[in-house]
N, C-alpha and C. Protein backbone atom coordinates (compact mmCIF):
# COMPACT_ATOMS: atom_id res chain seq x y z
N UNK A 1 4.52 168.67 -64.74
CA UNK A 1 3.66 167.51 -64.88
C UNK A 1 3.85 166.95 -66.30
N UNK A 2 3.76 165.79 -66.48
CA UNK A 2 4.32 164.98 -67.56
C UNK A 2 2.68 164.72 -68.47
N UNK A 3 2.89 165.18 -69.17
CA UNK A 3 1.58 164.34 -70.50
C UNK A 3 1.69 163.31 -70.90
N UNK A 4 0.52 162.85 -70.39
CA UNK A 4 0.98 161.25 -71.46
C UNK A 4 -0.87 161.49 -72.30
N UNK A 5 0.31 161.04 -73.42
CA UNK A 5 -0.81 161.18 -74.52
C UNK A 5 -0.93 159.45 -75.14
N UNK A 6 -2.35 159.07 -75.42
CA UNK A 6 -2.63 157.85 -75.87
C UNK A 6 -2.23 157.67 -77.58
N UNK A 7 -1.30 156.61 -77.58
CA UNK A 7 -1.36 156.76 -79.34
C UNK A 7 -1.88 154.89 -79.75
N UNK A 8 -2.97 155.63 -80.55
CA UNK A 8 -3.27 154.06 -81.38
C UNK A 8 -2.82 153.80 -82.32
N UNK A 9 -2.53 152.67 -82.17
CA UNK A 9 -1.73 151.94 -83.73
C UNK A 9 -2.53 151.91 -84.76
N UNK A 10 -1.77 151.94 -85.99
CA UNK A 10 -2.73 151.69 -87.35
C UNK A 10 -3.45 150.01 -87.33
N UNK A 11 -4.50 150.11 -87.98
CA UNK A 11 -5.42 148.70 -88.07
C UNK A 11 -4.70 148.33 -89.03
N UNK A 12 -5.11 146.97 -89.35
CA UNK A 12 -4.60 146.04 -90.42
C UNK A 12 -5.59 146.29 -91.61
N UNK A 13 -4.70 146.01 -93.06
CA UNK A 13 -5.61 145.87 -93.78
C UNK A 13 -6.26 145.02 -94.15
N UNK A 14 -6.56 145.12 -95.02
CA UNK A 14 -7.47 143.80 -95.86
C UNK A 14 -6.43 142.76 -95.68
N UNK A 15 -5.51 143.23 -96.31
CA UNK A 15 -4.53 141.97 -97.19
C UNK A 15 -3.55 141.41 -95.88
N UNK A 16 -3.97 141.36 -94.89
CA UNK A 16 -3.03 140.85 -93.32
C UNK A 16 -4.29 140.99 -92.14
N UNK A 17 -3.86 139.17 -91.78
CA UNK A 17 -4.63 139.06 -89.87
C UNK A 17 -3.58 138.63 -89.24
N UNK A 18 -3.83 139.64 -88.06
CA UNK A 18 -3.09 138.70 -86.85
C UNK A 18 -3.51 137.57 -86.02
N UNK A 19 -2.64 136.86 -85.92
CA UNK A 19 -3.32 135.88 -85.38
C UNK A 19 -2.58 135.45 -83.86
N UNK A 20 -2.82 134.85 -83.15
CA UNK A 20 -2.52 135.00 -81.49
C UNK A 20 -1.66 133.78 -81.17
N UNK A 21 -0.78 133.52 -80.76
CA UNK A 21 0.33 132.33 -80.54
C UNK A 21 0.86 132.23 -79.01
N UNK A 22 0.89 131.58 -78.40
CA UNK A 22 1.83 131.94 -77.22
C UNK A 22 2.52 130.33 -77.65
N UNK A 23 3.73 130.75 -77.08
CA UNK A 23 4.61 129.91 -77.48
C UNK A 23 5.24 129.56 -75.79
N UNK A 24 5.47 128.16 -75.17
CA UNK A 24 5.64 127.44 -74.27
C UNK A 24 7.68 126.44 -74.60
N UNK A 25 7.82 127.72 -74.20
CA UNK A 25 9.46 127.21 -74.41
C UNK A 25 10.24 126.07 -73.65
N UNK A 26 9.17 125.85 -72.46
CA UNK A 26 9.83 124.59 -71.98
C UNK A 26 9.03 122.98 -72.43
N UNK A 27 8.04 123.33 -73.30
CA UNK A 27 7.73 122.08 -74.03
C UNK A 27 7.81 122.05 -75.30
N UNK A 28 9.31 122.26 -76.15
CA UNK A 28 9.55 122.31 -77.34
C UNK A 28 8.98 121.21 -77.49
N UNK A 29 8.82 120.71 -78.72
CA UNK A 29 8.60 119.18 -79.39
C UNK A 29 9.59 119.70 -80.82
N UNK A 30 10.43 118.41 -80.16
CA UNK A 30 11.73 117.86 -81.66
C UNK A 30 11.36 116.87 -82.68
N UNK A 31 11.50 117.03 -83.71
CA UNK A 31 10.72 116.91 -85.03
C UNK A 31 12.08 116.42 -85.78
N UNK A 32 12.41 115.42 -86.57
CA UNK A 32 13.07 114.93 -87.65
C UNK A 32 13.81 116.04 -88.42
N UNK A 33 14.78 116.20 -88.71
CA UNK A 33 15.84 117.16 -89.90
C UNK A 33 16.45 116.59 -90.63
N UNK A 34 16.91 116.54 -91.55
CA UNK A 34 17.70 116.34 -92.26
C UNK A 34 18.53 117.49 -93.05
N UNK A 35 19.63 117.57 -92.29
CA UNK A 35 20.53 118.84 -92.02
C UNK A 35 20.71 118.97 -93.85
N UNK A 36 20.95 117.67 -94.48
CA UNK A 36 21.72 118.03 -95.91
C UNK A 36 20.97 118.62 -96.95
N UNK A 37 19.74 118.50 -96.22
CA UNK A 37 18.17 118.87 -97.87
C UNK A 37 17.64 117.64 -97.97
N UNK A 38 17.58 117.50 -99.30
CA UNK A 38 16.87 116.18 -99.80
C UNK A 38 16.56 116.08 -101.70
N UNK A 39 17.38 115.28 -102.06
CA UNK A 39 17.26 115.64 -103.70
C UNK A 39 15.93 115.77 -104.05
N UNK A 40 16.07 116.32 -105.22
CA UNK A 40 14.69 116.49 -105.96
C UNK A 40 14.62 115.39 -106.93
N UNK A 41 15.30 114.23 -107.19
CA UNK A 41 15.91 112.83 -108.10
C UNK A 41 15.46 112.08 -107.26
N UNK A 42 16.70 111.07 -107.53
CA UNK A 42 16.41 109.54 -106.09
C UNK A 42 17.46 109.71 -105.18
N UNK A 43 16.43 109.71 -103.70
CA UNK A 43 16.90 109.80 -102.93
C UNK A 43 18.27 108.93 -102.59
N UNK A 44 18.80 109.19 -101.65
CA UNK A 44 19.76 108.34 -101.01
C UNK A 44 19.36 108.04 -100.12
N UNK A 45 19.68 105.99 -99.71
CA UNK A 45 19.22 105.52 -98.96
C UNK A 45 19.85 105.92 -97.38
N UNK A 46 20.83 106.30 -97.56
CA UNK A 46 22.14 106.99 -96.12
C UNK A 46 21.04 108.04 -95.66
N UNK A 47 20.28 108.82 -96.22
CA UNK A 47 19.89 109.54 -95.15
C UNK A 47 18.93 109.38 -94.19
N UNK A 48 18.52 108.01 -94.12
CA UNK A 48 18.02 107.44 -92.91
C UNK A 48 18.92 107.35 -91.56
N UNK A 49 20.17 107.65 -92.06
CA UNK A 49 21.03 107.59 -90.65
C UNK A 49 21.36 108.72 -90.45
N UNK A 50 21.11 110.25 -91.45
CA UNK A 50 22.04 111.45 -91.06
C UNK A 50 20.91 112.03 -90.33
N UNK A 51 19.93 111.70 -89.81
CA UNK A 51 18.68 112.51 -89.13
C UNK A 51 19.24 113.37 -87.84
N UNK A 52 18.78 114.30 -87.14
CA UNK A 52 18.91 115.24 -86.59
C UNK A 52 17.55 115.37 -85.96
N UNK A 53 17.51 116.18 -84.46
CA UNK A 53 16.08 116.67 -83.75
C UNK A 53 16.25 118.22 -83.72
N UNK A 54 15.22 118.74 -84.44
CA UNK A 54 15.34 120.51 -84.13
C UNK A 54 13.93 121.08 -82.94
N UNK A 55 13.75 121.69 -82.92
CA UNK A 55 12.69 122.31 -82.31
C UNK A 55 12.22 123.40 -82.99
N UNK A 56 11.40 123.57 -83.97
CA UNK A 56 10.47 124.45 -85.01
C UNK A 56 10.13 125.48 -83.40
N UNK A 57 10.14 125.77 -82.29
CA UNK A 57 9.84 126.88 -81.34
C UNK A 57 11.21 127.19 -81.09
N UNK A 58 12.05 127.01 -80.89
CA UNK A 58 13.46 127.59 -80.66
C UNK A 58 14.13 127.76 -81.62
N UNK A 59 13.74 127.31 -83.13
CA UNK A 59 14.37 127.83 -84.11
C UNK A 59 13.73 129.29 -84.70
N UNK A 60 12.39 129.06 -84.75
CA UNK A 60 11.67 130.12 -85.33
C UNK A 60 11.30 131.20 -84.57
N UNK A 61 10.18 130.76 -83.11
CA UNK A 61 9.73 131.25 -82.21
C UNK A 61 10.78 131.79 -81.01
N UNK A 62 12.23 131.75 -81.06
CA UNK A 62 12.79 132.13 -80.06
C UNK A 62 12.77 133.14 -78.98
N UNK A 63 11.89 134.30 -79.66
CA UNK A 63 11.73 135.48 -79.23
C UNK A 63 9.85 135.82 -79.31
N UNK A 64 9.30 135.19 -78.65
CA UNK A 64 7.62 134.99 -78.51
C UNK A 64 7.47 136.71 -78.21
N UNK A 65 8.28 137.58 -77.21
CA UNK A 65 7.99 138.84 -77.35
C UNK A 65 7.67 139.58 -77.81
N UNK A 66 8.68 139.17 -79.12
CA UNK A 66 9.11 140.37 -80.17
C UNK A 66 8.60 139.58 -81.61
N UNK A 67 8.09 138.40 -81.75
CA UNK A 67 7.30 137.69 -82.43
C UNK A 67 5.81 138.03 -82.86
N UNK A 68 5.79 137.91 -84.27
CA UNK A 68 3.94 137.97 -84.60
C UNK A 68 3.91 137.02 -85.78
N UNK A 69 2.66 136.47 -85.69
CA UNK A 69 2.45 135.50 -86.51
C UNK A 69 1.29 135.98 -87.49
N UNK A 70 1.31 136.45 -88.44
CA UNK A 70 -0.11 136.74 -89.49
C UNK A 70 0.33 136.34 -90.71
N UNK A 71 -1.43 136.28 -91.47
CA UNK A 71 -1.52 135.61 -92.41
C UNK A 71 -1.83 136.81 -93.34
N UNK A 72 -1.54 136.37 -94.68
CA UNK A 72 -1.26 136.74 -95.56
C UNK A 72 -3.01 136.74 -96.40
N UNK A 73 -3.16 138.10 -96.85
CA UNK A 73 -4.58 137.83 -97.29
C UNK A 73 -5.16 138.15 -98.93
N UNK A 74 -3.69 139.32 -99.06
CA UNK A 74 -4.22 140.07 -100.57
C UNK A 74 -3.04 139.48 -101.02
N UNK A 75 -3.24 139.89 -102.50
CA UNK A 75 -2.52 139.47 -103.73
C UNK A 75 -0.84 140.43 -104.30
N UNK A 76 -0.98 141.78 -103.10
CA UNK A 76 -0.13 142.98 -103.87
C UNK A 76 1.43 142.39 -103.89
N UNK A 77 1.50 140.95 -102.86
CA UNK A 77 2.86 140.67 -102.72
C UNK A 77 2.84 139.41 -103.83
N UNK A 78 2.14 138.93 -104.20
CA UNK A 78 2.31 137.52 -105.07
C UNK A 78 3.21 137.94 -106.19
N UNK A 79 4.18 137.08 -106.66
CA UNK A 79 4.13 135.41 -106.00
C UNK A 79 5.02 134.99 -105.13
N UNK A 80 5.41 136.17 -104.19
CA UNK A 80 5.92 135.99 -103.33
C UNK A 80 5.83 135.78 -101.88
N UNK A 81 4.14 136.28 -102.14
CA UNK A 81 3.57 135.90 -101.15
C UNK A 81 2.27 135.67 -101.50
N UNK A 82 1.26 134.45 -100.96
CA UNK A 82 0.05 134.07 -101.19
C UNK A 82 -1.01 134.17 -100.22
N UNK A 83 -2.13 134.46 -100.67
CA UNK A 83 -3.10 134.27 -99.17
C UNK A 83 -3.50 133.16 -99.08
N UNK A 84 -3.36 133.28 -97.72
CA UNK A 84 -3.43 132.34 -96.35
C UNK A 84 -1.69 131.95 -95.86
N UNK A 85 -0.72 132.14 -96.54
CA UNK A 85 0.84 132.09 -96.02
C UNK A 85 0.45 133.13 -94.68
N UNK A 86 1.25 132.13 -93.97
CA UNK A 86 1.50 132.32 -92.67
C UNK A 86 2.94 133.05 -92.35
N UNK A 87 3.03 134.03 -92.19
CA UNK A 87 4.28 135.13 -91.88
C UNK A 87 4.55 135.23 -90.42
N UNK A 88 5.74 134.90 -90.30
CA UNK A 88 6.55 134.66 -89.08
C UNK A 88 7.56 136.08 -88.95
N UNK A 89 6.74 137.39 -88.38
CA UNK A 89 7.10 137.92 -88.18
C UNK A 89 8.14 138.80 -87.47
N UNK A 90 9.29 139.51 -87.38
CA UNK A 90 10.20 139.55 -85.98
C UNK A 90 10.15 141.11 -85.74
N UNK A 91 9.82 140.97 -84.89
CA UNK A 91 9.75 143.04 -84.72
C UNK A 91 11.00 143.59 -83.93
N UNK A 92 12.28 142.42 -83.81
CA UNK A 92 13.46 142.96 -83.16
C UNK A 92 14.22 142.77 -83.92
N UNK A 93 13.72 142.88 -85.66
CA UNK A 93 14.67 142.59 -86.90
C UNK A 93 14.80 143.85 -87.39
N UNK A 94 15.79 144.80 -87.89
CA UNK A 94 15.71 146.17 -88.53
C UNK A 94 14.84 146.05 -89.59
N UNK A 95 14.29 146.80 -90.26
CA UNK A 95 14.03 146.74 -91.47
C UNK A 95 14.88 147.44 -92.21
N UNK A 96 15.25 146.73 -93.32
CA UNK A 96 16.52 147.25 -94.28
C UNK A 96 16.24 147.07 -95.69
N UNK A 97 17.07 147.71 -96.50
CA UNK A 97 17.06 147.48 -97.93
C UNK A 97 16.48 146.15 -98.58
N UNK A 98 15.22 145.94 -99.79
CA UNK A 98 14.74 144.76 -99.64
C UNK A 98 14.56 143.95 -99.07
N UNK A 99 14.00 144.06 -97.80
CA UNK A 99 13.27 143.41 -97.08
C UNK A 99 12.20 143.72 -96.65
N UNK A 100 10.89 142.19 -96.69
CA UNK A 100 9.51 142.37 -96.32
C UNK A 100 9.40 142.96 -94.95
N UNK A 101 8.36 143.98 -94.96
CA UNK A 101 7.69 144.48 -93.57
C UNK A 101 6.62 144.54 -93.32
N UNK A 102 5.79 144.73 -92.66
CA UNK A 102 4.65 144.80 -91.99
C UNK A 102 4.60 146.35 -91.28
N UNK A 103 4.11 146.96 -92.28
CA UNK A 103 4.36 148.43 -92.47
C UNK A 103 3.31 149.51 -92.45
N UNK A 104 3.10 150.76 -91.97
CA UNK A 104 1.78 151.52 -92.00
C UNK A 104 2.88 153.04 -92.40
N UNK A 105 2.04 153.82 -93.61
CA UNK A 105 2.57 155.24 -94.00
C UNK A 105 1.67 156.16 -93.10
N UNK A 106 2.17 156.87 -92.67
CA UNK A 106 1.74 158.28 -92.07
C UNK A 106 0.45 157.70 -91.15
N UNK A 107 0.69 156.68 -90.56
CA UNK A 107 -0.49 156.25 -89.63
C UNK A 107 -1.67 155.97 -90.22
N UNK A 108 -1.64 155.10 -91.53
CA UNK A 108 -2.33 154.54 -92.28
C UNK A 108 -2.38 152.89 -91.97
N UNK A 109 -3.45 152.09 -92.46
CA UNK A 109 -3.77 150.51 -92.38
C UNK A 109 -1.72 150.07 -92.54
N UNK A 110 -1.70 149.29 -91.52
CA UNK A 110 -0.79 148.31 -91.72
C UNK A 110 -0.62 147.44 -93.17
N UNK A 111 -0.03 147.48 -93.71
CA UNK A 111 0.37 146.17 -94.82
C UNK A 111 1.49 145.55 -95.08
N UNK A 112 1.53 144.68 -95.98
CA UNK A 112 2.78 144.19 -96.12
C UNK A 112 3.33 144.38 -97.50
N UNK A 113 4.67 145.26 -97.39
CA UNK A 113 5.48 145.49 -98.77
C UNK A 113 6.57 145.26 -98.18
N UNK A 114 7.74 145.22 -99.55
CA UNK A 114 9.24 145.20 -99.95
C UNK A 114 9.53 146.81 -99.65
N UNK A 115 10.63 146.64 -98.71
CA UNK A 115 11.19 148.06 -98.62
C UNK A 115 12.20 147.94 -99.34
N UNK A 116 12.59 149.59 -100.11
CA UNK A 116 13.36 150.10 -101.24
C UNK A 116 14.02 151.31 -100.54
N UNK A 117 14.73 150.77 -100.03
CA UNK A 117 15.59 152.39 -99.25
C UNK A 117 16.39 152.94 -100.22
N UNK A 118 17.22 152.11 -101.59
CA UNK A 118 17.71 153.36 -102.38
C UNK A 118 16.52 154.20 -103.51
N UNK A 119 15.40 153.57 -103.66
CA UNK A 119 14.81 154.45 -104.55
C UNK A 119 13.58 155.22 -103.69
N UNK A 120 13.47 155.47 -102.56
CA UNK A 120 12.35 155.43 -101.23
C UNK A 120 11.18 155.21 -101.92
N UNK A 121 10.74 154.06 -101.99
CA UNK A 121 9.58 153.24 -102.00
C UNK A 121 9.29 152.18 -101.13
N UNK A 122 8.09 152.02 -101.37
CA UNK A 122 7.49 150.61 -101.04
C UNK A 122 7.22 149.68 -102.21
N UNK A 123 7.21 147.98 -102.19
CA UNK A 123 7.38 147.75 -103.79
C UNK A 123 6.22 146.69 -103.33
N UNK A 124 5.37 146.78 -104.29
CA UNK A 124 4.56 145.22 -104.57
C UNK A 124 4.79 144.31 -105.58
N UNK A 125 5.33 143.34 -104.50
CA UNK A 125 5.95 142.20 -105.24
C UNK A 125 4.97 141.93 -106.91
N UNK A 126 3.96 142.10 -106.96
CA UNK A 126 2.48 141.84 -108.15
C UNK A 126 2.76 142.79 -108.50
N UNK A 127 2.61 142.86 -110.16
CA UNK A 127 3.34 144.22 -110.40
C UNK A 127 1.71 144.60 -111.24
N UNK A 128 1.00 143.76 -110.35
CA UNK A 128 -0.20 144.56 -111.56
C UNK A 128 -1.27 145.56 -110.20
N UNK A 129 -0.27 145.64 -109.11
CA UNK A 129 -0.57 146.41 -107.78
C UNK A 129 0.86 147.69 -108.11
N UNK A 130 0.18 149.02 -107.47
CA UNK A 130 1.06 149.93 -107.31
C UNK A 130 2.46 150.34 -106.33
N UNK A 131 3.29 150.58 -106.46
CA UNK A 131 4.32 150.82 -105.38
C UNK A 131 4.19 152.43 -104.75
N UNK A 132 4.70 152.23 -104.05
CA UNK A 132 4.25 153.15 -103.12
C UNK A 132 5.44 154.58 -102.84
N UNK A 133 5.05 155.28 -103.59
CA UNK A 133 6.39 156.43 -103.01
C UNK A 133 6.66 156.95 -101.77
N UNK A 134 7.69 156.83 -101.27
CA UNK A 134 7.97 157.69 -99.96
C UNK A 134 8.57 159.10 -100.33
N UNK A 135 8.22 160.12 -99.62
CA UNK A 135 8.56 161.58 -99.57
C UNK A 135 9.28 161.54 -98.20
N UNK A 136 9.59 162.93 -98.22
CA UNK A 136 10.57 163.05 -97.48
C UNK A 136 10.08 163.61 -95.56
N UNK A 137 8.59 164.16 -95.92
CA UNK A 137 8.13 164.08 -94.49
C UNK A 137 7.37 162.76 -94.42
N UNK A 138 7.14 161.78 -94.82
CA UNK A 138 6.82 160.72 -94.68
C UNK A 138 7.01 160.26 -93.72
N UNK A 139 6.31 159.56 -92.16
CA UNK A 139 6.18 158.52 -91.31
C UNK A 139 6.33 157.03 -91.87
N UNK A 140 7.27 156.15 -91.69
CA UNK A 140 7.22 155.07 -91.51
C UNK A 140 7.22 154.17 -90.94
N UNK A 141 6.29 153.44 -90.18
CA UNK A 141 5.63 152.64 -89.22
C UNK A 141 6.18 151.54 -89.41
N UNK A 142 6.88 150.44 -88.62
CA UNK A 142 7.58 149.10 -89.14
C UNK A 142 7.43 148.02 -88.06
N UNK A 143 6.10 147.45 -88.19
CA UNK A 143 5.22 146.39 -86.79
C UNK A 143 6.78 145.71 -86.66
N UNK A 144 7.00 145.50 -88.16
CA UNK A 144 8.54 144.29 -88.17
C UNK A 144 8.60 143.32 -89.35
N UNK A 145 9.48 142.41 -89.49
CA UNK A 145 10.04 141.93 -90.89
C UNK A 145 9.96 140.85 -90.93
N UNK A 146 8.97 140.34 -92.14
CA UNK A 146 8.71 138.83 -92.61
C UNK A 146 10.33 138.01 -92.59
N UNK A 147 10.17 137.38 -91.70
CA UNK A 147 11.77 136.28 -91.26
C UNK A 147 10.85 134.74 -91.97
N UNK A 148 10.32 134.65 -91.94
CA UNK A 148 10.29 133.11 -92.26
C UNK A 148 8.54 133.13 -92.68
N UNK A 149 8.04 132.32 -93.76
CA UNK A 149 6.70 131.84 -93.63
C UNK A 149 6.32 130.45 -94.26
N UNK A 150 4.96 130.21 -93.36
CA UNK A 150 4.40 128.82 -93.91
C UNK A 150 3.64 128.69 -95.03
N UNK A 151 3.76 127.69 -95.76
CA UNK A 151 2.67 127.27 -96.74
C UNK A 151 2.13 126.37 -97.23
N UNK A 152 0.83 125.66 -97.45
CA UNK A 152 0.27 124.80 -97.00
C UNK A 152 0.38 124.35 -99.10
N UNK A 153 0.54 123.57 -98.91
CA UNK A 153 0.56 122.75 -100.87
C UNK A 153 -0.96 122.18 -100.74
């Protein structure tokens, strides 16, 4: 006979909410691009003709599955990250050497740090917040990896 045992996930902390999205892939809405950028000087009047249509859900949201969308609440990542930034999470992204995760130690609160696989840490971007040592029986929990976020000026 097979055991199945219930496992709960770590809660979020302070400094991260999730927030709930379903994403409707057959009613993208295409939105204006401009593939080249856009100076930070005077513009050029030509790029009224180089415009482009993207879809902000098939570029970002492609994978609604494996997708999470939370916001950003504490300070340990600034200024790289701010609260209320909106983190476009991918949980079918590895987590690798310097890169943001959405992370829980030994089945502790979820948060969000910089992973350091050559020095095994966790790093807060704010350096007036602590980094986090990893040992060697250490659990590392990885919801998945800040791919893209919003921010409101």
């Amino acid at each position: 006979m097979v055991k199945i045992q219930k496992i709960q996930l770590p809660k979020f902390s302070e400094e991260l909410e999730l927030l709930d999205f379903r994403v409707d892939i057959a009613n993208n809405v295409l939105v204006k691009y401009y593939e080249e950028g856009i100076q930070a000087g005077f513009p050029s009047p030509a790029l009224d003709y180089k415009e482009k249509r993207i879809s902000l859900d098939s570029k970002y949201l492609s994978k609604p599955n494996s997708t999470f969308l939370i916001r950003a609440k504490g300070m340990s990542m600034a200024p790289t990250l701010q609260p209320n930034d909106l983190l476009v999470v991918y949980a079918h992204v590895e987590l690798t050497d310097n890169k943001i995760g959405i992370l829980s130690l030994n089945n502790s609160e979820f948060t969000v740090k910089r992973f350091d696989k050559t020095n095994n840490k966790l790093i807060a971007d704010n350096p007036e917040f602590s980094n986090i040592p990893l040992e060697e029986d250490d659990t590392l929990s990885c919801l998945g990896v800040v791919a893209h976020l919003v921010r409101e000026l």
